[in-house]
PDB file of N, CA and C in Angstrom:
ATOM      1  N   UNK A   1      19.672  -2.881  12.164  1.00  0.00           N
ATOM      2  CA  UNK A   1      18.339  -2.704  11.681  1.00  0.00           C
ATOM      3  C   UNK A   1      17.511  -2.083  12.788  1.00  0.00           C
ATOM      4  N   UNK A   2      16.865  -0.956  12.436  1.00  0.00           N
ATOM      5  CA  UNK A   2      15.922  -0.639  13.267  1.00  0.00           C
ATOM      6  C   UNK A   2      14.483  -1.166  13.687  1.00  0.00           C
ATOM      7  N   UNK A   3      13.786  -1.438  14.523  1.00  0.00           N
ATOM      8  CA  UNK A   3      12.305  -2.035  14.773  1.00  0.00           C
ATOM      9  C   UNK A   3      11.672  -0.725  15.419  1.00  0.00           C
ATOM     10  N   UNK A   4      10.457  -0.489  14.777  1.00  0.00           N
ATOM     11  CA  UNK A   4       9.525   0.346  15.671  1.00  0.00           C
ATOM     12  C   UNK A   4       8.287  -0.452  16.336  1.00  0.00           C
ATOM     13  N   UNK A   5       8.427   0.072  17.690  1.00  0.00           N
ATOM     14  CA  UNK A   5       7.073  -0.879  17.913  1.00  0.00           C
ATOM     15  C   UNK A   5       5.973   0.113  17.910  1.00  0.00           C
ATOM     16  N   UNK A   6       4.720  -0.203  17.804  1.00  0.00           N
ATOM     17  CA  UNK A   6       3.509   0.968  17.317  1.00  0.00           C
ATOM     18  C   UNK A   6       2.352   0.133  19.089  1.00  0.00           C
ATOM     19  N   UNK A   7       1.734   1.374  19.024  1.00  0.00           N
ATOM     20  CA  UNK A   7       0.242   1.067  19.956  1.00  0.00           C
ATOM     21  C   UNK A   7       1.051  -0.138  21.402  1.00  0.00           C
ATOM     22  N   UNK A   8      -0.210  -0.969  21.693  1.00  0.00           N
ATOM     23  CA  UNK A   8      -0.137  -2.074  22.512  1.00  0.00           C
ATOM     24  C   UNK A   8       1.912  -2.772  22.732  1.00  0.00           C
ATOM     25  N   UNK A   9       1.832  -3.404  21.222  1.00  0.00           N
ATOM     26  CA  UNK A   9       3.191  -3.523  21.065  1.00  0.00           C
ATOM     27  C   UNK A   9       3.929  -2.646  21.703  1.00  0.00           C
ATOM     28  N   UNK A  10       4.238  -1.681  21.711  1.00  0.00           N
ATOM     29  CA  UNK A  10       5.219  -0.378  22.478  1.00  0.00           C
ATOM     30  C   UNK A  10       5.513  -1.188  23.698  1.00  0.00           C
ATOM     31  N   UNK A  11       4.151  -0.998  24.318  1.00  0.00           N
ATOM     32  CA  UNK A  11       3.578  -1.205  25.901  1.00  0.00           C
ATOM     33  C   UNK A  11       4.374  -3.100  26.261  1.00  0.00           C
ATOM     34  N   UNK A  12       4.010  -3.384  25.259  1.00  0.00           N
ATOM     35  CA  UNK A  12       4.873  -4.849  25.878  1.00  0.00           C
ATOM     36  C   UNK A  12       6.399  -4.821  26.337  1.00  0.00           C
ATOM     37  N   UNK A  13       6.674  -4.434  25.135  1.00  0.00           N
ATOM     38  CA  UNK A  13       8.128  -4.565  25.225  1.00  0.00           C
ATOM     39  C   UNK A  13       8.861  -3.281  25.993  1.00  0.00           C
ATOM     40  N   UNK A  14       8.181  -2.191  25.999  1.00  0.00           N
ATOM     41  CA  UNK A  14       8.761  -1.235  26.993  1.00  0.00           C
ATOM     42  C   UNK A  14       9.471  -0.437  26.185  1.00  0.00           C
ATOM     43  N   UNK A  15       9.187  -0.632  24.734  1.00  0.00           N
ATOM     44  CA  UNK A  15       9.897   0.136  24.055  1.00  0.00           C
ATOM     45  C   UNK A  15       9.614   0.957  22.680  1.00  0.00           C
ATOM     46  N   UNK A  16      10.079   2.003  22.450  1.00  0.00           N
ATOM     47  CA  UNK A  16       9.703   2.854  21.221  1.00  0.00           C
ATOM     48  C   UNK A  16       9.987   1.973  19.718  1.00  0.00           C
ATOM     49  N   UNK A  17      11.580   1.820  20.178  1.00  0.00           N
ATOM     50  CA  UNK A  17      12.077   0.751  18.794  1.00  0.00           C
ATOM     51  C   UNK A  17      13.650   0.248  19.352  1.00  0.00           C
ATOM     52  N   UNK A  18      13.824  -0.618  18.896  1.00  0.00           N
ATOM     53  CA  UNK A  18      15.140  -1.441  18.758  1.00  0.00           C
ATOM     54  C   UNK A  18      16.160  -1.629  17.951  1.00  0.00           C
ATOM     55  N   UNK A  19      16.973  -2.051  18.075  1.00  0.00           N
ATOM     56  CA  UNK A  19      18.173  -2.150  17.027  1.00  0.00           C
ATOM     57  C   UNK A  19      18.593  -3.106  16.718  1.00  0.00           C
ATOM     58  N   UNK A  20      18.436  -4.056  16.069  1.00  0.00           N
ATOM     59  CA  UNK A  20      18.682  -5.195  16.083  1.00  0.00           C
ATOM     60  C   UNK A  20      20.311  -5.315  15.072  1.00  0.00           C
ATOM     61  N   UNK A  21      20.642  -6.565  15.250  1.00  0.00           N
ATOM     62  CA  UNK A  21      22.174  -6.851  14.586  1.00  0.00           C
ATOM     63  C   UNK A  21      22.032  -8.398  13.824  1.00  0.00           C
ATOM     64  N   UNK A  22      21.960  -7.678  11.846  1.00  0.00           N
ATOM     65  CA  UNK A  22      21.515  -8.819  11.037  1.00  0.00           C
ATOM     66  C   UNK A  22      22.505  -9.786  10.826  1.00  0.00           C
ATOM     67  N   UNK A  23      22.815 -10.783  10.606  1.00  0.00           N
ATOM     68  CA  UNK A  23      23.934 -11.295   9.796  1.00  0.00           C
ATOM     69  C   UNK A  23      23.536 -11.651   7.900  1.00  0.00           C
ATOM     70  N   UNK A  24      23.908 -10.703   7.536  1.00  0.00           N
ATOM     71  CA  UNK A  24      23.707 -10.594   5.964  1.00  0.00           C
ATOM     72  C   UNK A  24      23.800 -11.897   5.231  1.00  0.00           C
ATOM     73  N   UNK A  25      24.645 -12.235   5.713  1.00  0.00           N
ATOM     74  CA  UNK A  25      25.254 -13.587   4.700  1.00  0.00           C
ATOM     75  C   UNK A  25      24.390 -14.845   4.650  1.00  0.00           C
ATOM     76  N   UNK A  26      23.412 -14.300   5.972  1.00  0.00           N
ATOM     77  CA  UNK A  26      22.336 -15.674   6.250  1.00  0.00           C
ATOM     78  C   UNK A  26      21.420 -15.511   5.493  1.00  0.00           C
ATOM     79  N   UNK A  27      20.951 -14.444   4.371  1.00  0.00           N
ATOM     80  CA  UNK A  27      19.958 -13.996   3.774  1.00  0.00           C
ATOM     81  C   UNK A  27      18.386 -13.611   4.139  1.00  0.00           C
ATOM     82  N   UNK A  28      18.857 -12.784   5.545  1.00  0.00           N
ATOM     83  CA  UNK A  28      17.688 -12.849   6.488  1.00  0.00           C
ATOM     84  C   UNK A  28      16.236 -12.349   6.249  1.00  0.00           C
ATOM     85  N   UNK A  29      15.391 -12.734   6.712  1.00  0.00           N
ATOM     86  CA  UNK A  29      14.069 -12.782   6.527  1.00  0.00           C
ATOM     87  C   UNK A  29      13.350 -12.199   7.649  1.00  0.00           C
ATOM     88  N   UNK A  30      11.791 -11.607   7.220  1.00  0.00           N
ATOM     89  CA  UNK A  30      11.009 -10.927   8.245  1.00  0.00           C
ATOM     90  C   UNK A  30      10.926 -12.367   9.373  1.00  0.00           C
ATOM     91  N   UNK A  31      10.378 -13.147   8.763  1.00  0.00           N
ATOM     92  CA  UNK A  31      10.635 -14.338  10.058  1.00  0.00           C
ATOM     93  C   UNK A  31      11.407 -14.342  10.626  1.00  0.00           C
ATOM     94  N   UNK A  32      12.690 -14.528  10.589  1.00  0.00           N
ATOM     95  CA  UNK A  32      13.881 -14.535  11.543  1.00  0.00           C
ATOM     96  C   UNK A  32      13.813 -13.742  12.511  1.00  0.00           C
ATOM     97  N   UNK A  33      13.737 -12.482  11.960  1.00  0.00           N
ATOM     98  CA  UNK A  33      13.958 -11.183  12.720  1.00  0.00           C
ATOM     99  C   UNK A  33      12.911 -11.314  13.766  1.00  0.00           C
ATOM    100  N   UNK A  34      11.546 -11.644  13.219  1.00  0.00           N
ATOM    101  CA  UNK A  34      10.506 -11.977  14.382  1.00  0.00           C
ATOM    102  C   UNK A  34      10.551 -12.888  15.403  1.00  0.00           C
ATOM    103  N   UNK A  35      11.018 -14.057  14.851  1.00  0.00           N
ATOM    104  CA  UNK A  35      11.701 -14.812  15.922  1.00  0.00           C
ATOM    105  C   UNK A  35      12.379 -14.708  16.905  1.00  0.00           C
ATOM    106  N   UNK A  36      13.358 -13.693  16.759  1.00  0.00           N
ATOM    107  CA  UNK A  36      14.624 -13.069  17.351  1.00  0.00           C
ATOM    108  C   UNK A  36      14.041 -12.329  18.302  1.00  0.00           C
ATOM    109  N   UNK A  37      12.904 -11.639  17.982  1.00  0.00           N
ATOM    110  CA  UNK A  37      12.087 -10.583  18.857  1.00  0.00           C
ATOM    111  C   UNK A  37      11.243 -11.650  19.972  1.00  0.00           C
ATOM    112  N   UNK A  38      10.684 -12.354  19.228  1.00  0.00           N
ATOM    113  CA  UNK A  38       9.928 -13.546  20.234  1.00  0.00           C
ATOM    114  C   UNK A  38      10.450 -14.231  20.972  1.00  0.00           C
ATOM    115  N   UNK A  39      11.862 -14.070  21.094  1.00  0.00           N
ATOM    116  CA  UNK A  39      13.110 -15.025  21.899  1.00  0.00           C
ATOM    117  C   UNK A  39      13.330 -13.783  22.851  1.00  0.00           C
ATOM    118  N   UNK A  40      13.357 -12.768  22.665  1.00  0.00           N
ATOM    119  CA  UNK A  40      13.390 -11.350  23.687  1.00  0.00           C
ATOM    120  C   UNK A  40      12.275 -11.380  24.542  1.00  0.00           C
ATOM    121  N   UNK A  41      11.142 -11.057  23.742  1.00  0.00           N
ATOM    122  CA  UNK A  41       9.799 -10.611  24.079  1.00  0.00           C
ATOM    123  C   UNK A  41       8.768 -11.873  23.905  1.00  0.00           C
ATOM    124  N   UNK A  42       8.893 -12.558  24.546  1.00  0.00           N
ATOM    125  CA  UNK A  42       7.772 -13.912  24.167  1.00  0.00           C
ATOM    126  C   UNK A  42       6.296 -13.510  24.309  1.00  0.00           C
ATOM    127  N   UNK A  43       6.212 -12.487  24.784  1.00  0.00           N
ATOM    128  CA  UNK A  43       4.636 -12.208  25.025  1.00  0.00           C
ATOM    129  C   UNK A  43       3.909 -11.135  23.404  1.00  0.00           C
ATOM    130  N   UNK A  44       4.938 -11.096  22.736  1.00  0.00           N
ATOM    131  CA  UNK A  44       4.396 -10.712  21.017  1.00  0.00           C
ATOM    132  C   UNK A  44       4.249 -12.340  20.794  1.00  0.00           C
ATOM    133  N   UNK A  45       4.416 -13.438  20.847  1.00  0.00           N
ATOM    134  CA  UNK A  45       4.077 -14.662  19.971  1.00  0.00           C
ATOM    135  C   UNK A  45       2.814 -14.495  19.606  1.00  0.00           C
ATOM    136  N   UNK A  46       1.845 -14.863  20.570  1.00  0.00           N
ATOM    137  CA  UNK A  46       0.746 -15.088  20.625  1.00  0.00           C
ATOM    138  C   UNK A  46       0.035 -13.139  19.971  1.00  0.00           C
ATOM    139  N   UNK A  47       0.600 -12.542  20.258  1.00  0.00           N
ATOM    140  CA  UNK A  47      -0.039 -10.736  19.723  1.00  0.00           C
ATOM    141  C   UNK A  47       0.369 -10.896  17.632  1.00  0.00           C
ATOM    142  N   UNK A  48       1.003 -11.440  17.847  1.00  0.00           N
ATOM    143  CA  UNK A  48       1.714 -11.812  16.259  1.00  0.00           C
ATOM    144  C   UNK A  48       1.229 -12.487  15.099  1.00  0.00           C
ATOM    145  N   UNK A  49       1.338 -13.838  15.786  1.00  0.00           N
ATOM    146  CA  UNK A  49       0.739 -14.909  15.185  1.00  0.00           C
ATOM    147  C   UNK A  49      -0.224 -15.465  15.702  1.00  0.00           C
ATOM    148  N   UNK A  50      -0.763 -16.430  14.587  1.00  0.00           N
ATOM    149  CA  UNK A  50      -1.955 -17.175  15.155  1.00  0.00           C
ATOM    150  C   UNK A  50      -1.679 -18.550  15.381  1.00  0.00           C
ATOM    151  N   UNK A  51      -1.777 -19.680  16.112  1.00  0.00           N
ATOM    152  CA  UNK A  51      -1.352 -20.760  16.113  1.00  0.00           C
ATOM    153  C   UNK A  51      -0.834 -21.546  15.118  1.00  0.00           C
ATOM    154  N   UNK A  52      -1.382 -21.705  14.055  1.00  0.00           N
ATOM    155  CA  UNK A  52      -1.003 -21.865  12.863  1.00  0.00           C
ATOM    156  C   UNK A  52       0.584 -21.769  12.391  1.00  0.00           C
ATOM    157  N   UNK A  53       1.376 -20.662  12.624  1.00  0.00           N
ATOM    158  CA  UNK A  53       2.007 -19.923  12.414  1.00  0.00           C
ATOM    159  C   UNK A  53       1.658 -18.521  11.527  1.00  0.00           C
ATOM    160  N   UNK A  54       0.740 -17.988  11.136  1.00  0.00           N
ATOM    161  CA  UNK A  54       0.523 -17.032  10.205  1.00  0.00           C
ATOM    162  C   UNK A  54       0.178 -15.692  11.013  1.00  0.00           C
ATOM    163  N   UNK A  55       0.739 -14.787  10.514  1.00  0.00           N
ATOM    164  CA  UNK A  55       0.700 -13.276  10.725  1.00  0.00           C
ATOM    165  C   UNK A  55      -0.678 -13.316  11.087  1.00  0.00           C
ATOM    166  N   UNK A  56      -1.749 -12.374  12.286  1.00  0.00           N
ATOM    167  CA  UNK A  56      -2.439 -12.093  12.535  1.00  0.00           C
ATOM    168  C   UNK A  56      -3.351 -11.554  11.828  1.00  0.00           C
ATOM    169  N   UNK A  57      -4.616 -11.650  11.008  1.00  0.00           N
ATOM    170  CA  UNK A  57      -4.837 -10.893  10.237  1.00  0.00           C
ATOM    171  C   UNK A  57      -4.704  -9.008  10.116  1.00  0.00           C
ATOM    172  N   UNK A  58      -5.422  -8.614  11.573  1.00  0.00           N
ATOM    173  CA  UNK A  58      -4.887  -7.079  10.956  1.00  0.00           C
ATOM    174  C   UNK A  58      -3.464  -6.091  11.834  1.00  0.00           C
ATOM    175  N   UNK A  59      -2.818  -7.552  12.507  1.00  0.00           N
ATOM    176  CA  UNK A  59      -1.340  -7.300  12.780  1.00  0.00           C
ATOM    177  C   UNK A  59      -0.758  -6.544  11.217  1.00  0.00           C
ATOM    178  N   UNK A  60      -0.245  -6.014  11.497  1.00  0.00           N
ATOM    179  CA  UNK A  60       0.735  -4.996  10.361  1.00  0.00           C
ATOM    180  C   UNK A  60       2.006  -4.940  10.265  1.00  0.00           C
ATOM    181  N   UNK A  61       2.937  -5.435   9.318  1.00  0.00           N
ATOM    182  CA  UNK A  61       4.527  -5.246   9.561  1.00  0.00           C
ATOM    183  C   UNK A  61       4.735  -4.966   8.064  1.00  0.00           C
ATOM    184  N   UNK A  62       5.379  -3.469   8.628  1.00  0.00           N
ATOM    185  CA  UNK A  62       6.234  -3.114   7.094  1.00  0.00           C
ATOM    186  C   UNK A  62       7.386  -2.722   7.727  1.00  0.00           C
ATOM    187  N   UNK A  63       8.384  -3.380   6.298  1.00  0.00           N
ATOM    188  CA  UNK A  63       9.278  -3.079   5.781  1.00  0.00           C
ATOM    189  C   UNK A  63       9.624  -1.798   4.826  1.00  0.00           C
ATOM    190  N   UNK A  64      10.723  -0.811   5.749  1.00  0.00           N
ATOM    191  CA  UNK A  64      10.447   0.721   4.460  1.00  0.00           C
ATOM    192  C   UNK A  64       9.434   1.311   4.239  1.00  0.00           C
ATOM    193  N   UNK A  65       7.905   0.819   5.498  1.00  0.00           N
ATOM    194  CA  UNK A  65       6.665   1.362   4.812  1.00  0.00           C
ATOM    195  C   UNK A  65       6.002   0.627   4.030  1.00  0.00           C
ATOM    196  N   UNK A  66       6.220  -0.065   3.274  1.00  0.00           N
ATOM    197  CA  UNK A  66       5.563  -1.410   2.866  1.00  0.00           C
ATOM    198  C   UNK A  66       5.494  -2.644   3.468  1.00  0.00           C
ATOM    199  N   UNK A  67       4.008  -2.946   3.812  1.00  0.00           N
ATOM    200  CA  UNK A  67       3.418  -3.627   4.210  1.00  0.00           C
ATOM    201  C   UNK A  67       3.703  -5.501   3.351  1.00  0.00           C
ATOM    202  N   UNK A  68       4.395  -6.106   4.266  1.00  0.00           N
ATOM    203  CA  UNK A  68       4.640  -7.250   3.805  1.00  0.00           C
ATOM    204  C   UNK A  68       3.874  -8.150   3.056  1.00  0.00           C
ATOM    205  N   UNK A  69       2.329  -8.102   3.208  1.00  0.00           N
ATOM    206  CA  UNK A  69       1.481  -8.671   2.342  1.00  0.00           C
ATOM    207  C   UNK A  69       1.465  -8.194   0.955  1.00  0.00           C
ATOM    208  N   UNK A  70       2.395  -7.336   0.769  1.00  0.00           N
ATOM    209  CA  UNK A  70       2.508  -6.835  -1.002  1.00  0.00           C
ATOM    210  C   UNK A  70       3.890  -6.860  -0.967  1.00  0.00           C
ATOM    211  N   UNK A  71       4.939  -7.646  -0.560  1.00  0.00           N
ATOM    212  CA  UNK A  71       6.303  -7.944  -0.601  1.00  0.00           C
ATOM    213  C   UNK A  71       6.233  -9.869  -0.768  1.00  0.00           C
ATOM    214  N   UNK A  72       7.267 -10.896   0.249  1.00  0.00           N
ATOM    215  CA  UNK A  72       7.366 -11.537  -0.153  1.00  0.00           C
ATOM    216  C   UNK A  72       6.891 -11.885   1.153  1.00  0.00           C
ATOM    217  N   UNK A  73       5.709 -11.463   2.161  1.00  0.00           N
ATOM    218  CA  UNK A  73       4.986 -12.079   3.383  1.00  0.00           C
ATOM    219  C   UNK A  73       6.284 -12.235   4.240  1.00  0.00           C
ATOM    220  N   UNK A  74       6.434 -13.439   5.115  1.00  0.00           N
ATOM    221  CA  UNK A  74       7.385 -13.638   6.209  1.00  0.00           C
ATOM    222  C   UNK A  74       8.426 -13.538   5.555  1.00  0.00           C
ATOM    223  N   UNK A  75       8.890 -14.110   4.245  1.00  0.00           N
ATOM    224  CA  UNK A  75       9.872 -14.820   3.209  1.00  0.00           C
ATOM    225  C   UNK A  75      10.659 -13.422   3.063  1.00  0.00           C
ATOM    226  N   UNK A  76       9.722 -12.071   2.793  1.00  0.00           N
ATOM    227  CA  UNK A  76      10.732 -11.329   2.675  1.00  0.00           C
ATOM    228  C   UNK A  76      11.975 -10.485   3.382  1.00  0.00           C
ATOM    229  N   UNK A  77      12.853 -10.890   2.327  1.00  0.00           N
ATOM    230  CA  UNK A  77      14.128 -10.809   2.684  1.00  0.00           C
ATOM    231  C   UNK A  77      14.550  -9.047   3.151  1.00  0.00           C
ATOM    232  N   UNK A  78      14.810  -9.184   4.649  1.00  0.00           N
ATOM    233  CA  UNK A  78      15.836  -7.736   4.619  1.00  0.00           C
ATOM    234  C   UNK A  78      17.338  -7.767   5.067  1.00  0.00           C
ATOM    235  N   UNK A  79      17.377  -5.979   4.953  1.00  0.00           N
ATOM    236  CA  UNK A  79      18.858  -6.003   5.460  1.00  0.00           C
ATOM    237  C   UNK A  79      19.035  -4.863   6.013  1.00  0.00           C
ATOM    238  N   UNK A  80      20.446  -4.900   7.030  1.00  0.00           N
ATOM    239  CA  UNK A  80      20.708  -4.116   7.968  1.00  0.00           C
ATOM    240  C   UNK A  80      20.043  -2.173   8.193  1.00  0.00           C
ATOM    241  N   UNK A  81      20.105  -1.947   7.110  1.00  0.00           N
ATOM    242  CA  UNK A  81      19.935  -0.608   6.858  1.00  0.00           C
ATOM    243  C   UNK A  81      18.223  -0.418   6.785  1.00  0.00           C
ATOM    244  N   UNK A  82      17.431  -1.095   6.674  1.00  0.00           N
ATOM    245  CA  UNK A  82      15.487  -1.344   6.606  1.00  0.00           C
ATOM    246  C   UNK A  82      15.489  -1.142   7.933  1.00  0.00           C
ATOM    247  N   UNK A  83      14.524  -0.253   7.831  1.00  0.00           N
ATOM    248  CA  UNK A  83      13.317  -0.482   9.154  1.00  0.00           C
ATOM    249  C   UNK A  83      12.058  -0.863   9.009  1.00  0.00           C
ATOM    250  N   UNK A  84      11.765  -1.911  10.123  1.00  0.00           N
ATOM    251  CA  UNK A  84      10.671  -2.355  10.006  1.00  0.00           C
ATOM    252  C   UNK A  84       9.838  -1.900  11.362  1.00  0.00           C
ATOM    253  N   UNK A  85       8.314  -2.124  10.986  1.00  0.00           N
ATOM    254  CA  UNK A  85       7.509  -1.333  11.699  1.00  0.00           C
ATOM    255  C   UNK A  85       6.402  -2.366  12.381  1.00  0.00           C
ATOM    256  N   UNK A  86       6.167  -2.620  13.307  1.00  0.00           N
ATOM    257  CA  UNK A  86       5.100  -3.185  13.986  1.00  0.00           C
ATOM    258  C   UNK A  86       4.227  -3.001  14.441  1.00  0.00           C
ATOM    259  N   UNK A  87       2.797  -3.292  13.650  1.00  0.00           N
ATOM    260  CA  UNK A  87       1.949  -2.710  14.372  1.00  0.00           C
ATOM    261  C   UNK A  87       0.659  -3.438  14.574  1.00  0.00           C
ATOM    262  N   UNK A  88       0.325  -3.593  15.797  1.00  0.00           N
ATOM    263  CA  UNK A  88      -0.730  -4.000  16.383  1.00  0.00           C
ATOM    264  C   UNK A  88      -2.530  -3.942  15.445  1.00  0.00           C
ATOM    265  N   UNK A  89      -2.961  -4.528  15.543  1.00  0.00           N
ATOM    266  CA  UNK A  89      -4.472  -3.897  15.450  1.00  0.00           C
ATOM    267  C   UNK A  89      -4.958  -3.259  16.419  1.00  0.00           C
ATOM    268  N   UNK A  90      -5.696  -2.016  15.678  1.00  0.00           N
ATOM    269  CA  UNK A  90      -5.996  -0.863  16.540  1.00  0.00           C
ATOM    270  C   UNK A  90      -7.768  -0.816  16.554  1.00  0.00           C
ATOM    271  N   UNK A  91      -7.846  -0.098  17.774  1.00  0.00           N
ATOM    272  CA  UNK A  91      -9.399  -0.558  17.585  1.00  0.00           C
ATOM    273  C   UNK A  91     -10.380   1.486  18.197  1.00  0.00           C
ATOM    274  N   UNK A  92     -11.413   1.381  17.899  1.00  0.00           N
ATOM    275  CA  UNK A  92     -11.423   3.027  18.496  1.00  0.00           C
ATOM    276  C   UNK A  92     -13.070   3.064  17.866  1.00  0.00           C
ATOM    277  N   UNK A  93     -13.399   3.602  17.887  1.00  0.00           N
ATOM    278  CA  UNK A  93     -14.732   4.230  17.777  1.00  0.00           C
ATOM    279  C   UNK A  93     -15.549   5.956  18.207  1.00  0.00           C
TER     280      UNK A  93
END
């Protein structure tokens, strides 16, 4: 599976995008995968989520281009061949 990281995100992790390696059979989820990234990169936890556990409000992660808040939120399910996209809130004036 591919990850793009966008803006700020990039800058953390040092990177454009990643490759990650799913195990299908586990029926994996945007959570997982984020997790997996937060076990790499611990300094997205807190850029990610909010204490709570919930997606940041104008943090952004799509799947294929679709934006998970019109899929199944963390719950939704991917697989090896999706890319997902990360992206920061952006700010500019």
């Amino acid at each position: 599976m591919k990850v793009k990281f966008f803006a700020t995100f990039r800058d953390m992790v040092n990177l454009k995008e990643l490759e990650m390696d799913l195990t299908e059979s586990q029926s994996p989820t945007i959570k997982m995968l984020l997790d997996d990234i937060i076990e790499k990169y611990p300094l997205l936890q807190t850029e990610i989520y909010y204490e709570d556990g919930t997606v940041r409000r104008m943090t952004h992660i799509l799947v294929n281009g679709r934006n998970i808040i019109h899929l199944d939120g963390l719950q939704t399910k991917i697989k090896s061949s999706d890319e997902v996209a990360l992206i920061p809130p952006v700010g500019g004036g």
